[in-house]
Protein backbone atom coordinates (compact mmCIF):
# COMPACT_ATOMS: atom_id res chain seq x y z
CA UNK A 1 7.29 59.27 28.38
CA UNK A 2 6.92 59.66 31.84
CA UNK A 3 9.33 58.78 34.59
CA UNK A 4 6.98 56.15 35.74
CA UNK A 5 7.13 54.64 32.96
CA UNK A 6 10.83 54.54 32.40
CA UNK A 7 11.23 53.40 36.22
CA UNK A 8 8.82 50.59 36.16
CA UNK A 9 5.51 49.85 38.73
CA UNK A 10 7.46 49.20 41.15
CA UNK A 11 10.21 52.06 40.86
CA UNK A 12 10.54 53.58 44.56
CA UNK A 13 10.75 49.67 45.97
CA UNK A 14 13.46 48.47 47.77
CA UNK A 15 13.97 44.58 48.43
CA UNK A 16 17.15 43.33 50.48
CA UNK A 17 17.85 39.77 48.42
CA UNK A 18 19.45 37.36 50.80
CA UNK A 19 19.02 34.27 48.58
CA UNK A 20 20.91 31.43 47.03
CA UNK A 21 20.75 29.64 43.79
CA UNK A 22 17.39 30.10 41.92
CA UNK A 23 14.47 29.51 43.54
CA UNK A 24 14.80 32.93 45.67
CA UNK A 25 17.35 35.12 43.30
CA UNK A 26 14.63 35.02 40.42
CA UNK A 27 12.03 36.44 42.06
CA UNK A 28 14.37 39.03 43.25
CA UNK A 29 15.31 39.38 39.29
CA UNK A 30 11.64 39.75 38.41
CA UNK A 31 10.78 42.51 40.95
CA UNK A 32 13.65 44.18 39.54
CA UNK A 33 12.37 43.66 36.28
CA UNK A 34 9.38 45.97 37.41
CA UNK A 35 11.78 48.97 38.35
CA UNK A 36 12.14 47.56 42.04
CA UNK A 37 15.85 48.09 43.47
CA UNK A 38 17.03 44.79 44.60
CA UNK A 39 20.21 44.82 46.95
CA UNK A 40 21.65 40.89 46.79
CA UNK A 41 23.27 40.16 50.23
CA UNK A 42 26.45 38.24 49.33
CA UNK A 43 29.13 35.69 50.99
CA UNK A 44 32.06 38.32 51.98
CA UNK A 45 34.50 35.54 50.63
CA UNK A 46 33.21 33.59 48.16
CA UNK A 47 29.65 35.21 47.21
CA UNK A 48 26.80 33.37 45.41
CA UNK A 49 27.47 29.66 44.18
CA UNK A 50 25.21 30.81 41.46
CA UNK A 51 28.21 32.84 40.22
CA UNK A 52 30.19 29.75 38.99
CA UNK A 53 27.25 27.64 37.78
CA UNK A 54 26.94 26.63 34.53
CA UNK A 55 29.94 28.99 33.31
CA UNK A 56 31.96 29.45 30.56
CA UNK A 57 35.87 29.38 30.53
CA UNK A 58 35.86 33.35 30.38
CA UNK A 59 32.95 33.69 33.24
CA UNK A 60 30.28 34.33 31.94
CA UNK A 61 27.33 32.25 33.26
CA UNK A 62 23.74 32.48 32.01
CA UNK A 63 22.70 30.91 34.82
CA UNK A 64 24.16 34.15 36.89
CA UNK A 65 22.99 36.47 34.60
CA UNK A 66 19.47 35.69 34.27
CA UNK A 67 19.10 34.73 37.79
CA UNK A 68 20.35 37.86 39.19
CA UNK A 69 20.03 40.47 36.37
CA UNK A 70 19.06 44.17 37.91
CA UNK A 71 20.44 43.91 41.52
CA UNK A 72 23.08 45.40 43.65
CA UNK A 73 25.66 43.41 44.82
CA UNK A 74 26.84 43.91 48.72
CA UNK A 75 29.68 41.44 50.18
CA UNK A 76 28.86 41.34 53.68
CA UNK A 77 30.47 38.66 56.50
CA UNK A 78 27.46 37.59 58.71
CA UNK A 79 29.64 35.50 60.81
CA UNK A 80 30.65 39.37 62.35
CA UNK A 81 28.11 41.13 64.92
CA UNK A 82 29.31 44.55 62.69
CA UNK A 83 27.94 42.75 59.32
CA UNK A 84 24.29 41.46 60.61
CA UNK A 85 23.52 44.87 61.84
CA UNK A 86 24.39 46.18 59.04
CA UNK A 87 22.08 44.04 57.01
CA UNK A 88 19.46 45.14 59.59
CA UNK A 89 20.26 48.65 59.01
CA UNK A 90 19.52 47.92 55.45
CA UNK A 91 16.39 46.24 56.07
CA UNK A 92 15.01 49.22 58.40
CA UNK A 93 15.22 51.31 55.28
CA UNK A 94 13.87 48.71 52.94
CA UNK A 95 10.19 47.44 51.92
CA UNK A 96 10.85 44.13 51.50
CA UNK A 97 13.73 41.40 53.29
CA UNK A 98 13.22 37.80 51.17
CA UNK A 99 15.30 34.99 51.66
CA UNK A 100 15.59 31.26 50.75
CA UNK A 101 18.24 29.55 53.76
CA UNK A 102 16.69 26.60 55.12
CA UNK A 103 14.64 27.45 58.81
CA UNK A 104 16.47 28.57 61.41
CA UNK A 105 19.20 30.00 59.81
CA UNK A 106 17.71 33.15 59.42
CA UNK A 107 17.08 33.00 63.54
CA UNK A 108 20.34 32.28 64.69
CA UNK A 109 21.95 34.95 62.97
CA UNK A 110 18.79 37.42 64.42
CA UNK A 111 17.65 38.13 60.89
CA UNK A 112 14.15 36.20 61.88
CA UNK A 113 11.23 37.87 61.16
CA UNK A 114 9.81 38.93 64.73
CA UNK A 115 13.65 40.67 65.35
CA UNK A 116 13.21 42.84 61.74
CA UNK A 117 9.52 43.25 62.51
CA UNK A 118 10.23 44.91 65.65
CA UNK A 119 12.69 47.16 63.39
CA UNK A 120 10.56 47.79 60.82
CA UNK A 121 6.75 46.91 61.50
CA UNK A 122 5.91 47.77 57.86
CA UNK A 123 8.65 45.13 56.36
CA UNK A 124 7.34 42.33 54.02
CA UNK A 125 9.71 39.56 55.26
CA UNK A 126 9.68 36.26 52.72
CA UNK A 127 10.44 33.47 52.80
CA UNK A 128 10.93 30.23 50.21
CA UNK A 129 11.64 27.07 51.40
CA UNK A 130 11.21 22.99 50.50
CA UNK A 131 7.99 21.97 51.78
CA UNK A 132 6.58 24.77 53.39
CA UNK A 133 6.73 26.68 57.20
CA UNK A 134 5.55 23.95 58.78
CA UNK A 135 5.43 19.82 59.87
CA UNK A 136 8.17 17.88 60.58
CA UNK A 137 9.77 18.43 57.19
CA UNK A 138 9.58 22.07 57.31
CA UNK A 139 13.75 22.03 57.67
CA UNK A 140 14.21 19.12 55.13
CA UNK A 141 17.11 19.92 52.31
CA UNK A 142 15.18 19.74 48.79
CA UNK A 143 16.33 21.10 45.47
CA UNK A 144 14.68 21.47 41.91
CA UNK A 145 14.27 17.62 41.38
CA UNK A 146 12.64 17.15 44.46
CA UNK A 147 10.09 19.35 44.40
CA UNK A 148 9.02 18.50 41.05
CA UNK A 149 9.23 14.39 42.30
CA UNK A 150 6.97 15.42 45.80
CA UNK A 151 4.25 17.59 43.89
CA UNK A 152 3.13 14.51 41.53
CA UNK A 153 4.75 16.24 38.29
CA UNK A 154 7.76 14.11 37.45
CA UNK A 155 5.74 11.05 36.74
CA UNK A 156 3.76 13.44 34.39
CA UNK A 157 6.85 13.50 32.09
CA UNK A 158 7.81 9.55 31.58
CA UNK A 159 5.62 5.98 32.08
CA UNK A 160 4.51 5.02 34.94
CA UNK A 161 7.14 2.97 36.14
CA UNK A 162 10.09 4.90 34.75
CA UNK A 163 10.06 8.91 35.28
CA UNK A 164 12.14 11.29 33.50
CA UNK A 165 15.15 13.31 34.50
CA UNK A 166 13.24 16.98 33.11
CA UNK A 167 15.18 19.76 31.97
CA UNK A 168 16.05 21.93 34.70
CA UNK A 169 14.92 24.27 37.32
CA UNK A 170 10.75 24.13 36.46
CA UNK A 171 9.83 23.96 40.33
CA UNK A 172 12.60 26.36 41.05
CA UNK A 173 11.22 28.78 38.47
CA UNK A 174 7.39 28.00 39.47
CA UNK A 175 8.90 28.47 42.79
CA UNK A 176 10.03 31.65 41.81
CA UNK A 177 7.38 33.29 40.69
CA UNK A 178 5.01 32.11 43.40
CA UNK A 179 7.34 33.98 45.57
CA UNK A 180 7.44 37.04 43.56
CA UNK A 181 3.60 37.34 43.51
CA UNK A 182 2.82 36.96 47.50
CA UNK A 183 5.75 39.68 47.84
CA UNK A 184 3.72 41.47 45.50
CA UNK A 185 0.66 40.73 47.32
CA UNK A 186 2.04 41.92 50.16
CA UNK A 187 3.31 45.00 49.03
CA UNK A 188 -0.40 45.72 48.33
CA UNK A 189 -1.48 44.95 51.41
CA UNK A 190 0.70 46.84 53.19
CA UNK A 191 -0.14 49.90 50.77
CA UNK A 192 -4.03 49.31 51.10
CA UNK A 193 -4.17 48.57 54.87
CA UNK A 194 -0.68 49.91 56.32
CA UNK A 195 0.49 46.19 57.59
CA UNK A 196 3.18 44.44 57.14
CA UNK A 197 3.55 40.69 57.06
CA UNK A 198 5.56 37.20 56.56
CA UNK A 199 4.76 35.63 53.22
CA UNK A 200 5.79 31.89 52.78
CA UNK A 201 6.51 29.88 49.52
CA UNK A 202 7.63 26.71 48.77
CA UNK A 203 8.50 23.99 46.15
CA UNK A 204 5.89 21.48 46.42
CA UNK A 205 3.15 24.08 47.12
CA UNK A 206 4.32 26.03 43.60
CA UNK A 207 4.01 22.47 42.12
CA UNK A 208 1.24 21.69 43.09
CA UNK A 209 -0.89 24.98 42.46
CA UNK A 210 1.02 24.55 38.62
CA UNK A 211 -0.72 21.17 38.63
CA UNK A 212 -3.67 22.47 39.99
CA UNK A 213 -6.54 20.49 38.08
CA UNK A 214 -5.01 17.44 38.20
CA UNK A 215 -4.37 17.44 42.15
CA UNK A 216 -8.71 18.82 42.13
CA UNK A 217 -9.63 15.75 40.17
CA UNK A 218 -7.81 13.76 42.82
CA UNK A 219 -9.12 15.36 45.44
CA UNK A 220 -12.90 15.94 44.38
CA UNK A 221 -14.47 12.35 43.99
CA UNK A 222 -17.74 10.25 43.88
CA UNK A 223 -18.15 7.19 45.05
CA UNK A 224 -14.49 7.17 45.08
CA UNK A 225 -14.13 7.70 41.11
CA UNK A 226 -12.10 10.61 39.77
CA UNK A 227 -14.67 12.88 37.10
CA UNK A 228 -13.12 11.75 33.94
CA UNK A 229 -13.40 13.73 30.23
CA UNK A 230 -14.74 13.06 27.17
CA UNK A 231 -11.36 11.52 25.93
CA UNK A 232 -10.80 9.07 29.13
CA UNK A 233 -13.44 7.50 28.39
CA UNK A 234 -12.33 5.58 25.30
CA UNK A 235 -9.00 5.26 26.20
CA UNK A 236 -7.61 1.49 27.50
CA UNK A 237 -5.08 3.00 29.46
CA UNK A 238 -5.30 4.69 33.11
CA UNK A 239 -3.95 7.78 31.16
CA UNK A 240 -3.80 9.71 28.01
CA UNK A 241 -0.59 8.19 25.91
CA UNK A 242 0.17 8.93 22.37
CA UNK A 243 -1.01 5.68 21.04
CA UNK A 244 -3.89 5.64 23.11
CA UNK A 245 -5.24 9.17 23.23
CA UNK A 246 -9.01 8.90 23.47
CA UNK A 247 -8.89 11.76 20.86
CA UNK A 248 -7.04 10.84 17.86
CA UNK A 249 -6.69 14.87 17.09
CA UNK A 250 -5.37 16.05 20.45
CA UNK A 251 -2.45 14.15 19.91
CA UNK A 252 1.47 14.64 19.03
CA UNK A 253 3.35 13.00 15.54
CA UNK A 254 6.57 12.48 14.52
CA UNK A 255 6.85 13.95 11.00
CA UNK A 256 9.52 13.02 8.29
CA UNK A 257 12.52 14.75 9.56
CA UNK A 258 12.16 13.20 12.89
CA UNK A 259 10.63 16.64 14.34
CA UNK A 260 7.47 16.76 16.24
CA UNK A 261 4.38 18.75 15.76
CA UNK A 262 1.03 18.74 18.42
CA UNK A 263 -2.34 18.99 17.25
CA UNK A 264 -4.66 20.30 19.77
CA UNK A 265 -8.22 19.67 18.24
CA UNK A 266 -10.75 19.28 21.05
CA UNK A 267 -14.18 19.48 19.32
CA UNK A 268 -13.59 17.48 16.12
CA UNK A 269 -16.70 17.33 14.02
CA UNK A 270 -16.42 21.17 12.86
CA UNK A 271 -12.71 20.33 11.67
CA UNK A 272 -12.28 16.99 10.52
CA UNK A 273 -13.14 18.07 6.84
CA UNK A 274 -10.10 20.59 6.71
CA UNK A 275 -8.07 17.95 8.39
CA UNK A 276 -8.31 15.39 6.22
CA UNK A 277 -7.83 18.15 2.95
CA UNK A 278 -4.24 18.80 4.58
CA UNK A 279 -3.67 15.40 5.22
CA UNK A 280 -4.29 15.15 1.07
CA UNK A 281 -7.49 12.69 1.60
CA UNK A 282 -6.53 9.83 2.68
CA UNK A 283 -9.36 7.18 1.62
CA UNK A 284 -8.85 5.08 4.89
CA UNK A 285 -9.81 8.04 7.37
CA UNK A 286 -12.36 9.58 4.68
CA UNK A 287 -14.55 6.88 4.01
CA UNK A 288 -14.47 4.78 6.83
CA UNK A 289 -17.91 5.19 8.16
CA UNK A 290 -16.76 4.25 11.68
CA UNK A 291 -14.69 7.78 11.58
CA UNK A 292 -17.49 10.16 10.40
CA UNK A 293 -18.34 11.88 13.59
CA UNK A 294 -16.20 12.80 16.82
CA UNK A 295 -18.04 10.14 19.26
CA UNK A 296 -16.76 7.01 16.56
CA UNK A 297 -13.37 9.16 16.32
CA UNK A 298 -13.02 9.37 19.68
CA UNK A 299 -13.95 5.44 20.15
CA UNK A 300 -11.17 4.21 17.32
CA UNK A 301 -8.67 6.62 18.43
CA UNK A 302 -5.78 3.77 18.41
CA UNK A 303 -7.26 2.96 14.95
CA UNK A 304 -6.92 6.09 13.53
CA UNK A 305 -3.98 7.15 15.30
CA UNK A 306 -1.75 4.39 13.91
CA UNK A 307 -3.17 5.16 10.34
CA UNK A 308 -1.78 8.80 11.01
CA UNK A 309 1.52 8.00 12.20
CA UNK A 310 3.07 6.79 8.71
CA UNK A 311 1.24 9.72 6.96
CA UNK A 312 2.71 13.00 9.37
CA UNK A 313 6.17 10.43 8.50
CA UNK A 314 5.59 10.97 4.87
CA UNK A 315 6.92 13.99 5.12
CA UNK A 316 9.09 16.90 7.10
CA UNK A 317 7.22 18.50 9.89
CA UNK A 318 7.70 22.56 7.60
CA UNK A 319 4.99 20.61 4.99
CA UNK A 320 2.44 19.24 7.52
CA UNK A 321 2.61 22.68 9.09
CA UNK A 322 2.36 24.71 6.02
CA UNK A 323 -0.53 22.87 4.62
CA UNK A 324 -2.65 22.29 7.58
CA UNK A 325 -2.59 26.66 8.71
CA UNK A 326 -3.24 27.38 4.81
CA UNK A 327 -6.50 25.10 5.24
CA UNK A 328 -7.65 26.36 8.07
CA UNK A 329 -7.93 27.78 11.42
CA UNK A 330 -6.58 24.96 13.37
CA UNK A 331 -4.78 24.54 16.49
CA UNK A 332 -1.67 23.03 15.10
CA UNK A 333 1.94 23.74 16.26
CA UNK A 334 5.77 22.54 16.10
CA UNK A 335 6.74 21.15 19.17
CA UNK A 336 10.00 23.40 19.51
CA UNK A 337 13.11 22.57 21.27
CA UNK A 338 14.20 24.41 24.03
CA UNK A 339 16.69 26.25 21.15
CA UNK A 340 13.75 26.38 18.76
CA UNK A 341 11.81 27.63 21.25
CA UNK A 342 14.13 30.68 22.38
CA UNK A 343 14.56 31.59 18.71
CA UNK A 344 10.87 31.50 17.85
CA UNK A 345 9.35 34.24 16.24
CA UNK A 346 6.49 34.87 18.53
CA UNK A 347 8.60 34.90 21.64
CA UNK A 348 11.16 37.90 19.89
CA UNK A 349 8.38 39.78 18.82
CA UNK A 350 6.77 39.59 22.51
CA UNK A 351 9.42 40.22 24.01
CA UNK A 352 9.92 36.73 25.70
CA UNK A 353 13.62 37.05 24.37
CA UNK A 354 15.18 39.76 24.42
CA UNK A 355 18.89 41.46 23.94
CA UNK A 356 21.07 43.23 26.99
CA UNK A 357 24.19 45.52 26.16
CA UNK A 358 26.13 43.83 28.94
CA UNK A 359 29.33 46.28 29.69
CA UNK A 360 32.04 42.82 29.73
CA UNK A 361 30.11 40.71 26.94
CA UNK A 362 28.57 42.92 24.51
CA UNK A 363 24.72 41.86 23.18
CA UNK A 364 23.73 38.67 25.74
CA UNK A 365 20.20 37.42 25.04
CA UNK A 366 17.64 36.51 27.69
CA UNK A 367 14.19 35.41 28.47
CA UNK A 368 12.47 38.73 29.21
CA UNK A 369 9.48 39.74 31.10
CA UNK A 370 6.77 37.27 30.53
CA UNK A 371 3.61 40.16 31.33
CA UNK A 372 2.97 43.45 29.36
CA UNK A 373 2.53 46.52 31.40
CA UNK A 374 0.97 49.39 28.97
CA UNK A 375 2.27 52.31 30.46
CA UNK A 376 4.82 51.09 33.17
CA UNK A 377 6.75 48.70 31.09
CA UNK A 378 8.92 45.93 32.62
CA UNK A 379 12.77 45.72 31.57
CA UNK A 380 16.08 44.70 31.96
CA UNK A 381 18.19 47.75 33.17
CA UNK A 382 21.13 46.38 34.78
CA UNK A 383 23.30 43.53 34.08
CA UNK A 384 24.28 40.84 37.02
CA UNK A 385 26.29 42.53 39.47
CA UNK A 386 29.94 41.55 39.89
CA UNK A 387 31.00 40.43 43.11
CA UNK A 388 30.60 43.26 45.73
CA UNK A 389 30.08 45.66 43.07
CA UNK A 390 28.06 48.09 44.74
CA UNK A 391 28.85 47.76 48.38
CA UNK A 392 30.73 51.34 49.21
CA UNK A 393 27.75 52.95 47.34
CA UNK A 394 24.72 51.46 49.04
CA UNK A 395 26.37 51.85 52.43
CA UNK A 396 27.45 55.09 51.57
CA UNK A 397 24.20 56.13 50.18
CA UNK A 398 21.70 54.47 51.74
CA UNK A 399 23.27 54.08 55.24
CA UNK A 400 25.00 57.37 54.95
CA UNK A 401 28.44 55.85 56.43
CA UNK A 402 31.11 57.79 55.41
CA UNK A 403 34.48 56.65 53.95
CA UNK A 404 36.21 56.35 57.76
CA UNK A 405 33.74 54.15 58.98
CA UNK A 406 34.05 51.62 55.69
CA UNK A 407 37.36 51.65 55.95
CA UNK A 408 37.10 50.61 59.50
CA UNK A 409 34.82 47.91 58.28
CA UNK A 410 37.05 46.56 55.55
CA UNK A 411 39.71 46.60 58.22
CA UNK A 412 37.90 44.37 59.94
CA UNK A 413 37.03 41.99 57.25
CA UNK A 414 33.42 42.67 57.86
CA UNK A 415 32.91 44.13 53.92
């Protein structure tokens, strides 16, 4: 195995990690992931809020863990002249500065991109806000819920007239890892044509590239009518709901047990037979002569849907999902739970969960790398910092200070 490989693609990377909460400190996480060493820039006093959220009585917070897994920890007081220059000092030696504080912030303490460029001309500098660099909302205060609500997306998950609260952190995460690839792309850029540059992300342009085709079909009209699919056009509704689906087969059902299970069959003539042997032959689907091809399917989808509903209820959702993958090759699948989901057997085997040998907790489990690198494999090698945990050694180390002048510092209160 070669060192490469045990380092990760982007072993010989350093990143200086001045972010908050999750948007930023994940896609600090997943460039450390890739072998990247990530130095987190902390609150001298207090440190990350992320530290306390979502925590158990002992400490332990998942949120924490998976947010800021595989970085350095350095408590630093910016309000002191001594601790912005040395957070500059740390960026002159660093590929990459990426933080998440709302504009301006960055500029008053002279951590602004033109002041570190002038340090560093080769320095990736990003940057994640709310609603992007510019307009007059380019300061506004926005969280998770609000970037899903701007993009278009929350209405996606409830009626109409009634959104959902969604589980959290989606645009934060999308927000994440839109972040993580321009850094990436500009790492690339600045290895191919020797530049550095700003790269800016935000929430509502993450959520709206993840709801990319249905902001297109919005966008790209005739005579002022969206392009509509096959489905759309036999549904009553202004869009797809379970009871009026347009396609009986690319629908969801509650089964016996009260779990769910999708069915994702697009072109239905090719499976209908198999479908109907799992569902045991019901006579009311199978000789209806209004149901024998996909275009009369697809035009008495209510129809058919409300004869399926008491049959998936017949019986627990293990029996529908047994019989219908022994019949055939059919996209059917459980609709997990978010704890189904983490436990599920394709995600272990992938390596979309995995275990940690945390030093204060024993085994922790958490989502792993989502992409598989042949030969320079991502992984987890470092448990969430504790609070300052590595200050003395990356000023030591990577500024070279020696012990007089840290003590000098702590002295001060500036580490």
């Amino acid at each position: 195995m070669t060192e490469a490989r045990l380092a990760g693609p982007l072993a010989g990377i350093r990143i200086v990690d001045w972010t908050i909460w999750q948007q930023g400190p994940v896609a600090g996480a997943m460039l450390g992931d890739l072998g990247a060493e990530v130095i987190k820039i902390e609150e001298r006093e207090r440190g990350d809020g992320g530290r306390a959220m979502l925590s158990f009585p002992d400490g332990k917070s998942p949120y924490w863990e998976m947010n800021n897994r595989n970085k350095k920890s350095v408590a630093v007081d910016l309000k002191k002249p001594e601790g912005v220059e040395l957070v500059r000092r740390l960026i002159d030696r660093s590929d990459v500065f990426v933080q998440n504080f709302r504009p301006g912030v960055a500029d008053k303490l002279g951590l602004d991109y033109e002041t570190l460029k002038a340090r560093n001309p080769e320095l990736i500098y990003a940057t994640a806000s709310a609603f992007g660099p510019v307009g007059p909302e380019r300061s506004a205060r926005a969280y998770d819920l609000i970037g899903q609500a701007r993009s278009g997306f929350l209405l996606r998950t409830g009626h109409e007239d009634e959104p959902d609260i969604p589980d959290g952190g989606m645009a934060d995460q999308m927000g994440a890892i839109m972040l993580a690839y321009g850094i990436l792309t500009g790492i690339i850029a600045r290895e191919r044509h020797g530049v550095g540059q700003r790269v800016d992300t935000s929430l509502l342009g993450s959520m709206m590239w993840l709801r990319g085709l249905p902001v297109v079909l919005s966008l790209m009209k005739e005579g002022g009518e969206e392009a509509k699919s096959e489905m759309s056009k036999h549904m009553k509704s202004a869009r797809p709901t379970r009871l009026d689906p347009g396609n009986p087969l690319w629908n969801t059902f509650r089964c016996g047990d009260g779990k769910w299970m999708a069915l994702a069959i697009l072109a239905t003539d090719p499976h209908w037979p198999v479908v109907l042997e799992a569902l045991g032959q019901p006579p009311e689907l199978r000789d209806n002569p209004d149901y024998q091809d996909h275009w009369g399917r697809c035009t008495h989808a209510r129809e058919i849907t409300a004869i399926l509903d008491p049959i998936f209820a017949s019986h627990p959702r293990d029996y529908w999902l047994e019989r219908f993958t022994r019949k055939g090759d059919l996209p059917v699948c459980a609709i997990n739970s978010t704890a189904e989901a983490a436990c599920d057997p394709q995600a272990v085997l992938n390596g979309y969960v995995t275990d940690l040998d945390h030093p204060s907790y024993g085994t922790i489990r958490l989502p792993g790398f989502p992409v598989t690198l042949s030969e320079t494999p991502a992984r987890i090698h470092r448990q969430a910092p504790q609070f300052g945990e590595h200050t003395e050694q990356v000023l030591t180390e990577i500024l070279e200070l020696d012990w007089d002048h840290l003590t000098d510092l702590r002295d001060k209160q500036v580490i």
